[in-house]
PDB file of N, CA and C in Angstrom:
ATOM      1  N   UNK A   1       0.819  -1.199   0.000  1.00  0.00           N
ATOM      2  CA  UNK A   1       0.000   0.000   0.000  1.00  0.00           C
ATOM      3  C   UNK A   1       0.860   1.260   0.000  1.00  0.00           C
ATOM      4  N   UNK A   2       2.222   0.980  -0.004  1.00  0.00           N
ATOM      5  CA  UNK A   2       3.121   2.338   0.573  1.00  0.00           C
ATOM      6  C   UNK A   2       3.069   3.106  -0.669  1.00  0.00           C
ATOM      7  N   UNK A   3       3.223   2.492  -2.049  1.00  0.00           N
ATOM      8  CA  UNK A   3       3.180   3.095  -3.378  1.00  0.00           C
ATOM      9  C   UNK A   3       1.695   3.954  -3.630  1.00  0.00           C
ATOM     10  N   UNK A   4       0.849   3.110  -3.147  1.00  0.00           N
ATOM     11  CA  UNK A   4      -0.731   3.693  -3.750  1.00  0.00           C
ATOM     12  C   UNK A   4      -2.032   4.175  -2.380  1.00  0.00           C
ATOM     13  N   UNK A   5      -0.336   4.802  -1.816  1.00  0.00           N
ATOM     14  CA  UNK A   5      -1.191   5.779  -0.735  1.00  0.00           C
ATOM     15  C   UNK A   5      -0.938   7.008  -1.140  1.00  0.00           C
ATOM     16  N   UNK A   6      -1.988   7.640  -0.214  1.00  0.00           N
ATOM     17  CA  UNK A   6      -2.326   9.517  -0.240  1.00  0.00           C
ATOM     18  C   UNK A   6      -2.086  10.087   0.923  1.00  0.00           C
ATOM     19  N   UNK A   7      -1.643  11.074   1.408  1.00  0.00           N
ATOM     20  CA  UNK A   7      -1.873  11.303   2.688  1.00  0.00           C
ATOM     21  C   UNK A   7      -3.384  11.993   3.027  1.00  0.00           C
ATOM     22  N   UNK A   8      -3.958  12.031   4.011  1.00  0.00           N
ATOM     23  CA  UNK A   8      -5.669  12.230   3.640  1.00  0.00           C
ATOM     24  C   UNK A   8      -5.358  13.600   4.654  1.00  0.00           C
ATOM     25  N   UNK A   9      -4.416  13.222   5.770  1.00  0.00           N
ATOM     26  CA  UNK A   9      -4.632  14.283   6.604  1.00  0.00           C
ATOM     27  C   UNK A   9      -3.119  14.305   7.609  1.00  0.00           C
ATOM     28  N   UNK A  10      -2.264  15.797   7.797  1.00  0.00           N
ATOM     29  CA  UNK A  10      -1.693  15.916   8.905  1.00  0.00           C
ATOM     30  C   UNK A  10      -1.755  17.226   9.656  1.00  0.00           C
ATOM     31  N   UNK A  11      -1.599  16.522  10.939  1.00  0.00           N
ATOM     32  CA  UNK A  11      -1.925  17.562  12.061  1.00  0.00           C
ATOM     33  C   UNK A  11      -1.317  17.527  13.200  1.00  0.00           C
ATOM     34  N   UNK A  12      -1.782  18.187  14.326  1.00  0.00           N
ATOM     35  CA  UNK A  12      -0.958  18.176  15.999  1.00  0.00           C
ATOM     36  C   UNK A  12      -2.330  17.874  16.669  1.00  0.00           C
ATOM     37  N   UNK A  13      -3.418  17.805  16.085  1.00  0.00           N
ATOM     38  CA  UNK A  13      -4.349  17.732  16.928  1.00  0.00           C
ATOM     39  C   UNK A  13      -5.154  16.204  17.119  1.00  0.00           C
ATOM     40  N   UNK A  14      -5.029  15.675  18.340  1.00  0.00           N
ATOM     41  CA  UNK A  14      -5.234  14.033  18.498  1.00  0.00           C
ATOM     42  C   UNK A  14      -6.777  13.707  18.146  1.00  0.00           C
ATOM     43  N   UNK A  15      -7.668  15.386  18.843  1.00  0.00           N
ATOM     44  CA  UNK A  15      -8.899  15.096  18.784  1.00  0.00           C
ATOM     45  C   UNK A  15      -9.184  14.762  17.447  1.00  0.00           C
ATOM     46  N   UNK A  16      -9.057  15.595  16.159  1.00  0.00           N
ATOM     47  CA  UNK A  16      -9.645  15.774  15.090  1.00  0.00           C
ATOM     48  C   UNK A  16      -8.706  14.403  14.499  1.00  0.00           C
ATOM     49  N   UNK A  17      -7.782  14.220  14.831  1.00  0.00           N
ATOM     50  CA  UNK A  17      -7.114  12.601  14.254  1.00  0.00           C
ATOM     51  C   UNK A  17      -7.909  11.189  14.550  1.00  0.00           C
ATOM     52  N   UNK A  18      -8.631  11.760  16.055  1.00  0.00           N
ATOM     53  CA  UNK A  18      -9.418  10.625  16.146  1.00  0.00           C
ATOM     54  C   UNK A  18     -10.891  10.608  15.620  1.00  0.00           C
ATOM     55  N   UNK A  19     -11.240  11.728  15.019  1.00  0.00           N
ATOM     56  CA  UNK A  19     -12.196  12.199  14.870  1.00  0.00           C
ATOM     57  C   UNK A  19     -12.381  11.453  13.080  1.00  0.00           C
ATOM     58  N   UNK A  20     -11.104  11.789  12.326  1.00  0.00           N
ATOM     59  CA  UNK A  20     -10.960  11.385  10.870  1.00  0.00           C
ATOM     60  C   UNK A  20     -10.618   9.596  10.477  1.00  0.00           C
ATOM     61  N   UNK A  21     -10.151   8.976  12.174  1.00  0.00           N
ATOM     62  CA  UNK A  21     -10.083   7.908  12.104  1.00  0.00           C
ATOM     63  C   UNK A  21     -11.359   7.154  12.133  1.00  0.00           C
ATOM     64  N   UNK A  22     -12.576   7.553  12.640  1.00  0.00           N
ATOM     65  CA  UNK A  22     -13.612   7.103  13.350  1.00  0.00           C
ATOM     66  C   UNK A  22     -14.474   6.984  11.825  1.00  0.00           C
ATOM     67  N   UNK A  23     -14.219   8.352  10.942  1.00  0.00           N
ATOM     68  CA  UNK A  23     -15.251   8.545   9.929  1.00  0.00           C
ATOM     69  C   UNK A  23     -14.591   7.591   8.816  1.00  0.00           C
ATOM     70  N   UNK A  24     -13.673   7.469   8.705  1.00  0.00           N
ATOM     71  CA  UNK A  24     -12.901   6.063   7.783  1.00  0.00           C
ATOM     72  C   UNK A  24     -13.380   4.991   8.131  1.00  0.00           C
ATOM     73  N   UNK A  25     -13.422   4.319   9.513  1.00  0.00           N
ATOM     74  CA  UNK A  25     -13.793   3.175  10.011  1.00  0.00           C
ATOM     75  C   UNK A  25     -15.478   2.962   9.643  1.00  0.00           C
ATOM     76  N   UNK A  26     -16.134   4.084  10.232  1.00  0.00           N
ATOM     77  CA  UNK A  26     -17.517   3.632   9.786  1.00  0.00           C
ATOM     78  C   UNK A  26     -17.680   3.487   8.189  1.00  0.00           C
ATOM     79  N   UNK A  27     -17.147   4.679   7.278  1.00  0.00           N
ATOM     80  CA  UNK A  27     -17.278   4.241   6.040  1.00  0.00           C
ATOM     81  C   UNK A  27     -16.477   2.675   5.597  1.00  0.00           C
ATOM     82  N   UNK A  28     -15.756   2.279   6.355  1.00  0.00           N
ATOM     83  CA  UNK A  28     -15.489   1.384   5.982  1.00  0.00           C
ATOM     84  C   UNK A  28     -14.259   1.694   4.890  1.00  0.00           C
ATOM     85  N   UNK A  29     -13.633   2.557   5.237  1.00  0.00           N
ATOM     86  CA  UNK A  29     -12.653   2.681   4.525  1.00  0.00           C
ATOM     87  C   UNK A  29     -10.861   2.427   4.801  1.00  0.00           C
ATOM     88  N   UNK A  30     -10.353   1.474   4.029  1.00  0.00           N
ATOM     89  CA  UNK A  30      -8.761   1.158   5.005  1.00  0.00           C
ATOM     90  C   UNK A  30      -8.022   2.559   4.909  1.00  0.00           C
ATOM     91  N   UNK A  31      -7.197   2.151   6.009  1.00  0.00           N
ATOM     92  CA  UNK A  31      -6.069   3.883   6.457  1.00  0.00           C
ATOM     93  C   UNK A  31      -5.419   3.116   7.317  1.00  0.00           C
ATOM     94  N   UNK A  32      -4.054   3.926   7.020  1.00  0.00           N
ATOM     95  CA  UNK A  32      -2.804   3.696   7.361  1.00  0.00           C
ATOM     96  C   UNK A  32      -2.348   5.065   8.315  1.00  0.00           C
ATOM     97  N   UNK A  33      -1.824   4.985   9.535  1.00  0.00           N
ATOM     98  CA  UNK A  33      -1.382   6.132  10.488  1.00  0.00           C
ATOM     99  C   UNK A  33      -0.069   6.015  10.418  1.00  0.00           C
ATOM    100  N   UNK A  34       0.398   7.161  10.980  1.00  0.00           N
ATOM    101  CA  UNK A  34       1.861   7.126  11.380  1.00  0.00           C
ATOM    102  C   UNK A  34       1.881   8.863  12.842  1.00  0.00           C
ATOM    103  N   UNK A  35       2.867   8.361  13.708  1.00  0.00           N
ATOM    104  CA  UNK A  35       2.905   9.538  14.635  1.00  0.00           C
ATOM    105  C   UNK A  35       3.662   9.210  15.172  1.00  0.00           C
ATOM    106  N   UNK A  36       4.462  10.513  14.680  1.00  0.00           N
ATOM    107  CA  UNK A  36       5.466  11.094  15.042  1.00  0.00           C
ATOM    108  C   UNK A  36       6.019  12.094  16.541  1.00  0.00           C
ATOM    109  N   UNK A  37       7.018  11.912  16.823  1.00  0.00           N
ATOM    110  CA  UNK A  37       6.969  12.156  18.345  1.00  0.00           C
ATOM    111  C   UNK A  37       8.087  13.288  18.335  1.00  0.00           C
ATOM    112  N   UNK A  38       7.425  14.755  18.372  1.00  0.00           N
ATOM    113  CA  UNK A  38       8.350  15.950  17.886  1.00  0.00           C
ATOM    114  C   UNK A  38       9.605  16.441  19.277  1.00  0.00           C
ATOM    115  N   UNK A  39       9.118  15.670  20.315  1.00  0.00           N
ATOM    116  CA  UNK A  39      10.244  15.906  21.625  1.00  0.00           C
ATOM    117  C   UNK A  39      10.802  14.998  21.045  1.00  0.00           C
ATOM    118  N   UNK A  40      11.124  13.371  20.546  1.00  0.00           N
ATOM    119  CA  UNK A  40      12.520  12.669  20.996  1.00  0.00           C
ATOM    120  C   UNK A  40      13.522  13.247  19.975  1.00  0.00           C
ATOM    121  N   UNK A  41      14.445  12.711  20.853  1.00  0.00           N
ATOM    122  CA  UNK A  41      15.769  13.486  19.626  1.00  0.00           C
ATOM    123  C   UNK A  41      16.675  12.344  19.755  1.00  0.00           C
ATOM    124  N   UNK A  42      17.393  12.187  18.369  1.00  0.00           N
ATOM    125  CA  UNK A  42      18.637  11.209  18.605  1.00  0.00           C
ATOM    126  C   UNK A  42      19.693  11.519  18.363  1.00  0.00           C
ATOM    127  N   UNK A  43      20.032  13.016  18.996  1.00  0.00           N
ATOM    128  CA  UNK A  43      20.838  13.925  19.398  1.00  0.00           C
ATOM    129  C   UNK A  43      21.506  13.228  21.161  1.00  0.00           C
ATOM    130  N   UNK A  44      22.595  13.299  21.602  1.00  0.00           N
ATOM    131  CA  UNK A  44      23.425  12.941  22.563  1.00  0.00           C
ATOM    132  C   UNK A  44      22.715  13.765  23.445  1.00  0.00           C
ATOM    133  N   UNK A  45      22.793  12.655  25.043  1.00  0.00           N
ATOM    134  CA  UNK A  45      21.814  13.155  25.854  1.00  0.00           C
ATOM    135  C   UNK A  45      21.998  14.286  26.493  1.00  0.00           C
ATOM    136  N   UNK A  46      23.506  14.876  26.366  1.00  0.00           N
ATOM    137  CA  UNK A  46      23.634  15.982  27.184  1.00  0.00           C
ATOM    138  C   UNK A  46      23.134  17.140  26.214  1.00  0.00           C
ATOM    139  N   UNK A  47      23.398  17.294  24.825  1.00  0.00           N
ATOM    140  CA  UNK A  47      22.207  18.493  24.140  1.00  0.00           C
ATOM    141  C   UNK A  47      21.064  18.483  24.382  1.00  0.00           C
ATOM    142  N   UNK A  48      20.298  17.677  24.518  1.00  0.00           N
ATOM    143  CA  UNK A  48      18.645  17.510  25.444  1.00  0.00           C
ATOM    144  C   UNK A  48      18.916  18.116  26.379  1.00  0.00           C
ATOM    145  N   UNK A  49      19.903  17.486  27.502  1.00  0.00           N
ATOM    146  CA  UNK A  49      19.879  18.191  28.940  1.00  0.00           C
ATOM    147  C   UNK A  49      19.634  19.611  28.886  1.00  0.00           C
ATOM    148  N   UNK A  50      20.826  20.294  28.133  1.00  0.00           N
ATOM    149  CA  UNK A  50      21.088  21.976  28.142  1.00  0.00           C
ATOM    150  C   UNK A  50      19.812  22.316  27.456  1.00  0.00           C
ATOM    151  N   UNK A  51      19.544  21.544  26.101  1.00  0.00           N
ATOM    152  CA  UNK A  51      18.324  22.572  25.401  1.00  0.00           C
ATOM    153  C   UNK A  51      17.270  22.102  25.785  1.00  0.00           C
ATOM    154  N   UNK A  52      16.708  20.993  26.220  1.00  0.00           N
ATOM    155  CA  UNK A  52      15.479  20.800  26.076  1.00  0.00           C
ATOM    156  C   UNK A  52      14.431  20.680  25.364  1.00  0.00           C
ATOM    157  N   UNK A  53      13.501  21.129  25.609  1.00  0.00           N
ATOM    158  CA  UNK A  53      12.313  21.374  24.085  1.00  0.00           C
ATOM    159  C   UNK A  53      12.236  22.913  24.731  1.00  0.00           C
ATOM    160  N   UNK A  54      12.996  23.744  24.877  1.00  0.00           N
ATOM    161  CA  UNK A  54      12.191  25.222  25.149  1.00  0.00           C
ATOM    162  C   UNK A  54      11.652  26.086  23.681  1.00  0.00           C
ATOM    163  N   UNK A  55      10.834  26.641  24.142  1.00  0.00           N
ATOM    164  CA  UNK A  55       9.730  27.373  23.278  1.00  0.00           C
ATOM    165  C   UNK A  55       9.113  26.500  22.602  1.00  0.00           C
ATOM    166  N   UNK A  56       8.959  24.765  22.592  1.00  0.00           N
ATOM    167  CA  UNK A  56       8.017  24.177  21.897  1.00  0.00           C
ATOM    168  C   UNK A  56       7.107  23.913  22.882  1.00  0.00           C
ATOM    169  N   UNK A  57       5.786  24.284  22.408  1.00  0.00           N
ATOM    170  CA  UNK A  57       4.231  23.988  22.871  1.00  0.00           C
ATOM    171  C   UNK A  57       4.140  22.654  22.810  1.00  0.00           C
ATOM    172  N   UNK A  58       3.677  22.539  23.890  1.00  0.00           N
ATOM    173  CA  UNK A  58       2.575  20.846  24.516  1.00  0.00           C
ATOM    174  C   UNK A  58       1.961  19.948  23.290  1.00  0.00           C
ATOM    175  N   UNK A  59       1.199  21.370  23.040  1.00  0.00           N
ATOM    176  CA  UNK A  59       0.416  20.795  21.451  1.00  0.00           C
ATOM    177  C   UNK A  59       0.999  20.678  20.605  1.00  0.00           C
ATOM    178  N   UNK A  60       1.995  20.705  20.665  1.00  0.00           N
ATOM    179  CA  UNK A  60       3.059  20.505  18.855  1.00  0.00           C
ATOM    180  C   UNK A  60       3.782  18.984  19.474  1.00  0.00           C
ATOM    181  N   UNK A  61       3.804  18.852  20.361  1.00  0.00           N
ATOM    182  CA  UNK A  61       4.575  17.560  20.588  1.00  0.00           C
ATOM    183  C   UNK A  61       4.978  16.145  19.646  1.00  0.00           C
ATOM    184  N   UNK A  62       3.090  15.824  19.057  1.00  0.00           N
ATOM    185  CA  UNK A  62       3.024  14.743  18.551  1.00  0.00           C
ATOM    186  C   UNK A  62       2.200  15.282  16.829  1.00  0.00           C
ATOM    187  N   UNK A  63       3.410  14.888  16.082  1.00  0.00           N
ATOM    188  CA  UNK A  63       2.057  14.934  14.541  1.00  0.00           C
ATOM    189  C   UNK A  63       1.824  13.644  13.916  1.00  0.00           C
ATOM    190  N   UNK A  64       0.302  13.807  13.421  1.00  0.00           N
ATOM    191  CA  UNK A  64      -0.652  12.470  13.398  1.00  0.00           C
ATOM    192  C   UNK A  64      -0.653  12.788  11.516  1.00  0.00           C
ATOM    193  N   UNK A  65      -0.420  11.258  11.221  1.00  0.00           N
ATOM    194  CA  UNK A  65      -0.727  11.592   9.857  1.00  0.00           C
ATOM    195  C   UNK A  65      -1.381  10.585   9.173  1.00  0.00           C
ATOM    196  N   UNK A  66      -2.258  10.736   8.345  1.00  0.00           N
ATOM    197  CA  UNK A  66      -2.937   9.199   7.745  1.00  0.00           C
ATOM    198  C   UNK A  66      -3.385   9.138   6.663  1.00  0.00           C
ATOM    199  N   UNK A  67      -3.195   8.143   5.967  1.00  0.00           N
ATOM    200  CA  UNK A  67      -2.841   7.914   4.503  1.00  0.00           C
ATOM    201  C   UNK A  67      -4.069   6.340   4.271  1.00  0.00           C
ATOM    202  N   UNK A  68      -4.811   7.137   3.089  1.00  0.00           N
ATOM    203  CA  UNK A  68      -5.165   6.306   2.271  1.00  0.00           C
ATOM    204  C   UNK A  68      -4.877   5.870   1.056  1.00  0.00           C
ATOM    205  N   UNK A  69      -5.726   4.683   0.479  1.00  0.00           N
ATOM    206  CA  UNK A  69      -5.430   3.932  -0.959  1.00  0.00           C
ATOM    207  C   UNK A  69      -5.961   5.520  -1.824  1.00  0.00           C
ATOM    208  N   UNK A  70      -4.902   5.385  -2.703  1.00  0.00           N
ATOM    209  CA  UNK A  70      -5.457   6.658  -3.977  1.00  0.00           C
ATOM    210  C   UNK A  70      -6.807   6.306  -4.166  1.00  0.00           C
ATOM    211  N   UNK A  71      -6.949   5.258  -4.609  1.00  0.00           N
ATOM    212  CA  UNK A  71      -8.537   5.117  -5.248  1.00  0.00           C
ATOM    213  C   UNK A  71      -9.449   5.663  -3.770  1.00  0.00           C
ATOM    214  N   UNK A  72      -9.245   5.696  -3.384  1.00  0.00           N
ATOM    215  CA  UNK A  72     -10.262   6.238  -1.805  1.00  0.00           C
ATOM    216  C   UNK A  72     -10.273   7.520  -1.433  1.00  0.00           C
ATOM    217  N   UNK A  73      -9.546   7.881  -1.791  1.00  0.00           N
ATOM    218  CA  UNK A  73      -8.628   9.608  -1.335  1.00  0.00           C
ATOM    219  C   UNK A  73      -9.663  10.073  -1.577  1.00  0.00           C
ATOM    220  N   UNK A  74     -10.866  10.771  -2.906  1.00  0.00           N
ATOM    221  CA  UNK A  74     -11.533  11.737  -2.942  1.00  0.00           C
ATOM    222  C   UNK A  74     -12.870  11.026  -2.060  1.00  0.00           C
ATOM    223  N   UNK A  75     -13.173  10.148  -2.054  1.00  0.00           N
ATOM    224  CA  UNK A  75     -14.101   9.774  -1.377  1.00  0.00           C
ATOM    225  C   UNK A  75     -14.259  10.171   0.495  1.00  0.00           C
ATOM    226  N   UNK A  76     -13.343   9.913   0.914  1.00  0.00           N
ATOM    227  CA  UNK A  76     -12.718   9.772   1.981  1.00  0.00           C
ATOM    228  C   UNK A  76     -12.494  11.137   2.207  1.00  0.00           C
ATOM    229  N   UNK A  77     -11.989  12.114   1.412  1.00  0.00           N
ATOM    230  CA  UNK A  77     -11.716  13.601   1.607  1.00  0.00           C
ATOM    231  C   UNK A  77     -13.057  14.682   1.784  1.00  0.00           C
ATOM    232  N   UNK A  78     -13.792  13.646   0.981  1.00  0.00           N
ATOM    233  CA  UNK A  78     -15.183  14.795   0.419  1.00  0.00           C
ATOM    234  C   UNK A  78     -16.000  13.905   2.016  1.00  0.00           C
ATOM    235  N   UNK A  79     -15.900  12.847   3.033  1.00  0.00           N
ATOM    236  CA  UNK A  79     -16.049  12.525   4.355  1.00  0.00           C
ATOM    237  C   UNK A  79     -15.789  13.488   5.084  1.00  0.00           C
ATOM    238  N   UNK A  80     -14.396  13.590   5.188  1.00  0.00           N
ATOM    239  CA  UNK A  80     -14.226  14.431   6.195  1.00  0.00           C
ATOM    240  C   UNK A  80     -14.173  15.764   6.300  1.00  0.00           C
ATOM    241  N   UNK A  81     -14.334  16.347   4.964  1.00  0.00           N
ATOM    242  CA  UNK A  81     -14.661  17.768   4.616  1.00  0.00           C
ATOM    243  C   UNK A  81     -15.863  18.233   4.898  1.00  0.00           C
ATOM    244  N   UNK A  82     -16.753  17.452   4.824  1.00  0.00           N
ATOM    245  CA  UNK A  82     -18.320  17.140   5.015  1.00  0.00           C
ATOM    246  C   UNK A  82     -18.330  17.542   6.626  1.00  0.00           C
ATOM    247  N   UNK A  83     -17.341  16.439   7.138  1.00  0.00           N
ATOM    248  CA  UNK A  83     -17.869  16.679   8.659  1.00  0.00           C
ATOM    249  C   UNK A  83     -17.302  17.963   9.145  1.00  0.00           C
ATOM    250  N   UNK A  84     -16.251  18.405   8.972  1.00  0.00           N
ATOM    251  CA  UNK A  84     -15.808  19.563   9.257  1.00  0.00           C
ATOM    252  C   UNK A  84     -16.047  21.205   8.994  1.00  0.00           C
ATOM    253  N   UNK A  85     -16.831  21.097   7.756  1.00  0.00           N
ATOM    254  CA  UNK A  85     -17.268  22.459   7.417  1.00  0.00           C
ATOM    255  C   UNK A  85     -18.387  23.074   8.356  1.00  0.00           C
TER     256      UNK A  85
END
């Protein structure tokens, strides 16, 4: 599926990720996630120590992203556009 995916949606926000997961599932439509974790670093632990995450927000922490089959994409888009407007 990695070739004849779309990405349908990315964001920082878990609600509306779970919100776009829920409307796939009832349509019955397959999706693929991925989330990403914007604090870890695989930077040496003492640059974490000194920098930290300063000036990054709570809410930016984690981005949610999810990918459907192309053939599904407008279907699936014109879903969750629907619910959101």
């Amino acid at each position: 599926m990695v070739l004849n995916r779309t990405e349908l949606f990315r964001g920082y926000s878990l609600d509306r990720f779970n919100e776009i997961c829920s409307i796939l599932s009832v349509n019955k439509i397959k999706y693929k996630y991925k989330v990403k974790n914007n604090t870890y670093s695989k930077k040496p632990f003492f640059s974490k120590m000194i920098l930290g995450n300063l000036g990054q927000k709570e809410d930016f922490s984690y981005e949610y992203s999810i990918y459907v089959h192309k053939d599904d994409y407008e279907q699936a888009n014109a879903l969750i556009n629907s619910k959101f407007r």
